[in-house]
Protein backbone atom coordinates (compact mmCIF):
# COMPACT_ATOMS: atom_id res chain seq x y z
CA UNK A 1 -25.26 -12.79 -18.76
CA UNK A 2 -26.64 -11.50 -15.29
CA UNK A 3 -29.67 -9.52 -14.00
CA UNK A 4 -26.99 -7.62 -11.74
CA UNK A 5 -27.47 -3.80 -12.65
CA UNK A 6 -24.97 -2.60 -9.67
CA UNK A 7 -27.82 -0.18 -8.50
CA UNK A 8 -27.67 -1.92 -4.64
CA UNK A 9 -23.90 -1.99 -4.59
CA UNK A 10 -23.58 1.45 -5.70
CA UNK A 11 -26.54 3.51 -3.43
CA UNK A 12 -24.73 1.31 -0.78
CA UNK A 13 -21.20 3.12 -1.24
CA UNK A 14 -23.02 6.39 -1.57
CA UNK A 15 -24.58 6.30 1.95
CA UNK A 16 -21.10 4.84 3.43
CA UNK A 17 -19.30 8.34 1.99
CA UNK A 18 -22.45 10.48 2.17
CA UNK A 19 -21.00 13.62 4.47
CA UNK A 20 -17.78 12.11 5.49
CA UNK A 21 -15.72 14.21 2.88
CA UNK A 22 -13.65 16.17 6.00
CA UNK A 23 -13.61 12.87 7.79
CA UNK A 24 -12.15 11.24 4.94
CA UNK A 25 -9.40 14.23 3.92
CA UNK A 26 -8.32 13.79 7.91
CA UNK A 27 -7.77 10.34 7.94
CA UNK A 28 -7.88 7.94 5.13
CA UNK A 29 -7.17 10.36 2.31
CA UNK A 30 -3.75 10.38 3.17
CA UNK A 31 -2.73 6.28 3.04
CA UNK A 32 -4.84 6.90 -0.52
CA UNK A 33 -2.50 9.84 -2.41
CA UNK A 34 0.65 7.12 -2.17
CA UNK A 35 0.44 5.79 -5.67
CA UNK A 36 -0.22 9.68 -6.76
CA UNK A 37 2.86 10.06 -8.82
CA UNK A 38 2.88 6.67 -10.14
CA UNK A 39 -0.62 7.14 -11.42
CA UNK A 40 0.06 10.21 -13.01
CA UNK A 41 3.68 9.01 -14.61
CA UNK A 42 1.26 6.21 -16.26
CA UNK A 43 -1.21 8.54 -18.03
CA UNK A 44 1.91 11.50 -18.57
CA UNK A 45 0.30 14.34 -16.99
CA UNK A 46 1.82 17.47 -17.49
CA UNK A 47 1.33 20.72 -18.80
CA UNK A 48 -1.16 21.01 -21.83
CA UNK A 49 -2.82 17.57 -20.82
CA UNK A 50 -5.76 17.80 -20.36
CA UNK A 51 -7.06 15.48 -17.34
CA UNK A 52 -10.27 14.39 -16.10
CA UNK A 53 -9.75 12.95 -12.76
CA UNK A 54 -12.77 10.33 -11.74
CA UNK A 55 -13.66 9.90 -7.66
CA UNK A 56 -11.46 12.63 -6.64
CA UNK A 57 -12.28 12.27 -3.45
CA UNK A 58 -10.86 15.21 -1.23
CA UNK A 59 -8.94 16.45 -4.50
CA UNK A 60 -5.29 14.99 -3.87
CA UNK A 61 -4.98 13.36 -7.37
CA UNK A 62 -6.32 17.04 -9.17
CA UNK A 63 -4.08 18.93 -6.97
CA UNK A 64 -0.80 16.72 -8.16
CA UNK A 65 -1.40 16.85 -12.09
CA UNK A 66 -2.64 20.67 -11.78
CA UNK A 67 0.51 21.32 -9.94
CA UNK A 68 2.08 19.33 -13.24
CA UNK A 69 0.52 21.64 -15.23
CA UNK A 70 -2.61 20.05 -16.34
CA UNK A 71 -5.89 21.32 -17.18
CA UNK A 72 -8.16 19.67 -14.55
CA UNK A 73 -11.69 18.39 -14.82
CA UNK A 74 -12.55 16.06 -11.47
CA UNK A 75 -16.05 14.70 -10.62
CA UNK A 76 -17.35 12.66 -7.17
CA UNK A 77 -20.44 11.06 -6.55
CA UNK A 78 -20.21 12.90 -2.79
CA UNK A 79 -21.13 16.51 -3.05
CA UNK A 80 -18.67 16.88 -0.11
CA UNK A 81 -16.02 15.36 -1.82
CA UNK A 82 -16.39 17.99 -4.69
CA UNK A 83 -16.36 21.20 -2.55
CA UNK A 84 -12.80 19.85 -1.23
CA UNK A 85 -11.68 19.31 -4.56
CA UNK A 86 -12.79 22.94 -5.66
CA UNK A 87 -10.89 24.35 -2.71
CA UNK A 88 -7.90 22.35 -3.70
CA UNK A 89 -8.20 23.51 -7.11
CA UNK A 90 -10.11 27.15 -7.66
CA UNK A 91 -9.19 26.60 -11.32
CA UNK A 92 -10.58 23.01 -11.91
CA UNK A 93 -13.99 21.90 -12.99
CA UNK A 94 -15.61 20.36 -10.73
CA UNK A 95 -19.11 18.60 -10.70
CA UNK A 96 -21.13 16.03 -9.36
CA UNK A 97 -21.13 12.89 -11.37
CA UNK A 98 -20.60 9.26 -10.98
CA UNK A 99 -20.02 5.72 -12.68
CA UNK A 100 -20.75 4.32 -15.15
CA UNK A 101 -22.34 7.50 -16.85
CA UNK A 102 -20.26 10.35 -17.02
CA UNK A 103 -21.45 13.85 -18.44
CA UNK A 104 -19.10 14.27 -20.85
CA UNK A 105 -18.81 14.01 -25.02
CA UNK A 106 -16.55 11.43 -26.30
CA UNK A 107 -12.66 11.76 -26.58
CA UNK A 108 -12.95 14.72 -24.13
CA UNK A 109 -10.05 14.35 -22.37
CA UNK A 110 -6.13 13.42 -23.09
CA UNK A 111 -6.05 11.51 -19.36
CA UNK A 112 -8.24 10.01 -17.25
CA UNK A 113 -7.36 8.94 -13.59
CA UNK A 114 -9.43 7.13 -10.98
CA UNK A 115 -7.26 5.94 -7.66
CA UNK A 116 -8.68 3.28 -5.95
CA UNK A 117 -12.59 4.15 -7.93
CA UNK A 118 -13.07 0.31 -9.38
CA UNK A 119 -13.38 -0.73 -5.48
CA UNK A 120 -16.53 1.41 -4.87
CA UNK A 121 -18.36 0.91 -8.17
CA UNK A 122 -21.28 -1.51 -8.91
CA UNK A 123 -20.18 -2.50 -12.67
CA UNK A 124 -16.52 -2.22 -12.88
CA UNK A 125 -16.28 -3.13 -16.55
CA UNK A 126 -18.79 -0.31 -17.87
CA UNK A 127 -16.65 2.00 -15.80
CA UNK A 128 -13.86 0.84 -17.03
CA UNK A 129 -15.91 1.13 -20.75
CA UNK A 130 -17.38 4.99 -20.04
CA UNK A 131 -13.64 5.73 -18.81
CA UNK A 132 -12.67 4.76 -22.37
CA UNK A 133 -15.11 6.25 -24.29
CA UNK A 134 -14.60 10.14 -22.75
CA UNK A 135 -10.63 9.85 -23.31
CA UNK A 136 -9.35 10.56 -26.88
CA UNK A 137 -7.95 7.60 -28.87
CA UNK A 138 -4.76 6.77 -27.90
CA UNK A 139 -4.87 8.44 -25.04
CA UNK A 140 -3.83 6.65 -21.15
CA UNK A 141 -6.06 6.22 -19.03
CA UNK A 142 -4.51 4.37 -15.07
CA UNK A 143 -7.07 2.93 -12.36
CA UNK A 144 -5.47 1.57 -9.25
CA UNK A 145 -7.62 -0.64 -6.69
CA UNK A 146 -6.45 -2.39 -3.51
CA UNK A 147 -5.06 -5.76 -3.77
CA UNK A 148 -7.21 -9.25 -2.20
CA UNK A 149 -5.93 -10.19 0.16
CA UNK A 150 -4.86 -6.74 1.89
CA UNK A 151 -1.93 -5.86 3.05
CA UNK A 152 -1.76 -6.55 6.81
CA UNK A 153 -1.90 -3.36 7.45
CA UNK A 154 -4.80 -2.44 5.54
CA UNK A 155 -6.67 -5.43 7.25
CA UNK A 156 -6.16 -4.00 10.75
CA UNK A 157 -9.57 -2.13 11.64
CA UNK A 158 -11.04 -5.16 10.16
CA UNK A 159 -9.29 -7.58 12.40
CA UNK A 160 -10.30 -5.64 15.29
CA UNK A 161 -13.76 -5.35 14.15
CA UNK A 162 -13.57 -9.43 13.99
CA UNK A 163 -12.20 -9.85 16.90
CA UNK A 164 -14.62 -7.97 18.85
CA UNK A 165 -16.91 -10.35 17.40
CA UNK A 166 -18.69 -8.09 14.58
CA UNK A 167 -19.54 -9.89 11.49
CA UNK A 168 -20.24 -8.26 7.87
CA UNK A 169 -23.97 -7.33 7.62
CA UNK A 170 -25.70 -10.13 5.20
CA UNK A 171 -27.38 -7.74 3.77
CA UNK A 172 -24.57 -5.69 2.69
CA UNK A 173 -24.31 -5.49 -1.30
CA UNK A 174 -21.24 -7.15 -3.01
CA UNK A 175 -20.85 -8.10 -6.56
CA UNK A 176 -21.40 -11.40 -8.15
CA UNK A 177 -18.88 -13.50 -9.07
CA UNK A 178 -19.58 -12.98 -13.05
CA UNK A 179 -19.47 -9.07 -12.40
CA UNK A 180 -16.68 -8.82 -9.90
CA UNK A 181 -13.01 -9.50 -10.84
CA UNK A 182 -9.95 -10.66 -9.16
CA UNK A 183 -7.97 -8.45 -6.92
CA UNK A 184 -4.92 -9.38 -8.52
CA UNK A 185 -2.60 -8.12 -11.05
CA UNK A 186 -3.69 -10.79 -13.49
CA UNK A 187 -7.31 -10.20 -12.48
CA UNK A 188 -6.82 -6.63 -13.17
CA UNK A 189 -5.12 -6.98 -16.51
CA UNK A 190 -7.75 -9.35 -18.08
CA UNK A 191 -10.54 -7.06 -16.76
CA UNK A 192 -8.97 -3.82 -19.03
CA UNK A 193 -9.12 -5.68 -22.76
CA UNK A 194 -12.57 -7.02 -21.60
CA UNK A 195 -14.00 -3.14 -21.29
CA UNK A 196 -12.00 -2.32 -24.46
CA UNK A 197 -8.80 -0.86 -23.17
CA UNK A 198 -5.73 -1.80 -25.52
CA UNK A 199 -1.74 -2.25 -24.52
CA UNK A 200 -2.77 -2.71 -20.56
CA UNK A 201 -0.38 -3.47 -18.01
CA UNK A 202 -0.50 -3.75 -14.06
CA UNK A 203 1.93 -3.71 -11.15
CA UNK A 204 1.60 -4.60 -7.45
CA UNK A 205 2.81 -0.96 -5.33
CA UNK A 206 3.44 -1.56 -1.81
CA UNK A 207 4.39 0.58 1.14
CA UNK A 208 4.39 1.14 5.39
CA UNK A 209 1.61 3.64 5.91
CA UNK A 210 3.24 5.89 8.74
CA UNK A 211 0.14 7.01 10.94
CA UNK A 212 -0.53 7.68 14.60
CA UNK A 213 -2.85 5.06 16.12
CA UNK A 214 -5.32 8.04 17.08
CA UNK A 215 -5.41 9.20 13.49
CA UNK A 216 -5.77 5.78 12.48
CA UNK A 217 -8.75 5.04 14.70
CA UNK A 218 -10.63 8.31 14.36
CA UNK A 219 -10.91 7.96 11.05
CA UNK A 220 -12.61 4.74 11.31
CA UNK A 221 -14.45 5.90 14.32
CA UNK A 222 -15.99 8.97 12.07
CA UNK A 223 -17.56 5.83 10.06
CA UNK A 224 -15.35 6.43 7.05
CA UNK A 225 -15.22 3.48 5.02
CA UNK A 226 -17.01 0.12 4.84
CA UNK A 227 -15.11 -0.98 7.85
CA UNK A 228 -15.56 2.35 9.59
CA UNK A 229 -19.39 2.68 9.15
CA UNK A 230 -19.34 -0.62 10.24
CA UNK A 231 -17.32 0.43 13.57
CA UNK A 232 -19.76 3.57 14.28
CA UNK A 233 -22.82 1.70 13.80
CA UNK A 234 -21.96 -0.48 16.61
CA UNK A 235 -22.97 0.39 20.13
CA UNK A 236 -20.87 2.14 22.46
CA UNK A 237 -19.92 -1.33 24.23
CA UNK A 238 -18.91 -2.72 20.83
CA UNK A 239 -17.04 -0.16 19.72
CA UNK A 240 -14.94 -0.31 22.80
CA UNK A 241 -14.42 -3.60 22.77
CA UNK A 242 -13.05 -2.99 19.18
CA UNK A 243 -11.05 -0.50 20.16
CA UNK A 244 -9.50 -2.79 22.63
CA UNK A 245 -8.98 -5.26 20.47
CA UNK A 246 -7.45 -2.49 18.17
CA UNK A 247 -5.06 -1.28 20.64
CA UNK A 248 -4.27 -4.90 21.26
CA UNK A 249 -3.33 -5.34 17.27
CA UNK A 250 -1.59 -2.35 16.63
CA UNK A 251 1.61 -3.29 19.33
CA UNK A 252 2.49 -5.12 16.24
CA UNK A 253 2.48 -2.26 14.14
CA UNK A 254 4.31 0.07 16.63
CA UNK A 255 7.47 1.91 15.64
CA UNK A 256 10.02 3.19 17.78
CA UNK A 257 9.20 6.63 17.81
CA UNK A 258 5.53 5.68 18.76
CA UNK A 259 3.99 5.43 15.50
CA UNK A 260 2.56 2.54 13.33
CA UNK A 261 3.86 1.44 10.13
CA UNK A 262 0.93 -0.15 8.58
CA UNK A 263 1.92 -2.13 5.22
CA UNK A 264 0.10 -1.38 2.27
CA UNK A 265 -0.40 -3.04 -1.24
CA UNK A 266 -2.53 -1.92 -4.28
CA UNK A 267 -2.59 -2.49 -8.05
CA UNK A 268 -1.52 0.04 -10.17
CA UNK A 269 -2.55 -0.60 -13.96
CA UNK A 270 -2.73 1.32 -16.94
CA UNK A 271 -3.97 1.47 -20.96
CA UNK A 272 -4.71 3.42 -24.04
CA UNK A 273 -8.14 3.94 -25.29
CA UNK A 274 -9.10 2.72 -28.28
CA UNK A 275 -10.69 4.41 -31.12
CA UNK A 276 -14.19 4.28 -31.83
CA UNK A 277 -17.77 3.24 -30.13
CA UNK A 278 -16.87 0.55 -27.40
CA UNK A 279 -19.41 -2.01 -27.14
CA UNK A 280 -20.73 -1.75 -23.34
CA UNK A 281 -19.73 -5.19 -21.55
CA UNK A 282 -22.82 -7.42 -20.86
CA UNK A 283 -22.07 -7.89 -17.55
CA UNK A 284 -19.92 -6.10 -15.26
């Protein structure tokens, strides 16, 4: 048992995203929609199904199953984030809401999505538990989350940001060990039977994020992202000297045709929900 209520961790991933919704949808959102199909193939969206859609973000996953033909529900914790999401979607409900306490009845839904949500939440399990509880029994709910270690790739901005001699903030939140959960696809697939998911299963997804090296580093310079509030909360001198080192580390990633490939991995896992009250997790 743990004192750990996730309040820290979570106000701390509000204030990262707070007004960096446009930022986000011109950058990062993009490397983000790859496992789109695959998470919606896991919970069968299509048309009838009706799909609540959890960190939507700039409204990429909504847009897919709507265009499916699903009924579409989506909340964010970043009013931002929600405005995009109604644009994407004029027919969607949209709202502000976040984990682990969503405003919704039990067994609303027949799906429930949340791509790459578990990263940016203080108590994965209750989410995991409140994801359960508003789907219908026996209906799918798929998370996915990015894999530890990250794909080289992914760990770019963060190598610059090292290499320029930046450390990680010691008073930055992070989860305890008893509330946080591997990164793995075993890690993943014990943590979905412990918030009372049945029949889960998990896969690794990897690809080469194609992106221009501008794109790449604007979107970290507009402070999008752990790593990119990180970068603009440097001083001008530091951030050029991560940019350097940036420029320095993408040459690596460099295609012919001027572009960088940027490798990629996440997990992609998915369940049913089970019938019945779900007894919130004690810790996590």
């Amino acid at each position: 048992m743990t004192g750990f209520d996730g309040s820290g961790f979570d106000e701390s991933g509000r204030s990262i995203w707070s007004g960096r919704a446009v930022a986000y949808a011109e950058s990062f959102a993009a490397v983000c929609a790859y496992p789109i199909g695959d998470l919606l193939d896991a919970v069968g969206a299509g048309p009838g199904v009706h799909l609540l859609d959890v960190g939507t973000g700039s409204g990429n996953v909504a847009a897919a199953a709507y265009a499916r033909g699903a009924r579409i529900t989506a909340v964010d914790a970043e009013p931002g984030m929600v405005e995009l999401t109604a644009q994407a979607v004029p027919t969607a409900d949209v709202r502000v809401a976040e984990l682990p306490v969503l405003p919704f009845a039990d067994a609303t839904f027949d799906a429930v999505t949340a791509n790459f949500v578990l990263d940016h939440v203080g108590r994965p399990r209750r989410a995991l538990a409140e994801l359960n509880r508003v789907t219908r029994p026996g209906g799918r709910i798929a998370v996915t989350v990015w894999c530890v270690p990250a794909g080289s790739g992914q760990a770019l901005l963060g190598r610059a940001t090292e290499a320029a001699g930046v450390r990680r903030p010691p008073h930055r939140a992070v989860l305890p060990p008893e509330t946080d959960f591997p990164r793995t696809e075993r890690g993943l697939l014990d943590l979905l039977p412990a918030a009372g998911l049945a029949h889960p299963s998990c896969r690794t997804l990897a690809w080469d994020h194609l992106t221009s090296a501008g794109q790449w580093w604007q979107g970290a310079a507009s402070g999008v992202g752990f790593t990119g509030h990180l970068i603009a909360a440097q001083p001008a001198a530091t951030r050029a000297e991560i940019k350097r080192h940036f420029d320095l580390l993408s040459a690596g990633f460099t295609t012919p045709d001027g572009r960088l490939a940027l490798p990629h991995q996440a997990l992609l896992a998915g369940a049913t929900a089970q019938p019945g009250p779900v007894p919130v997790p004690r810790t996590g």
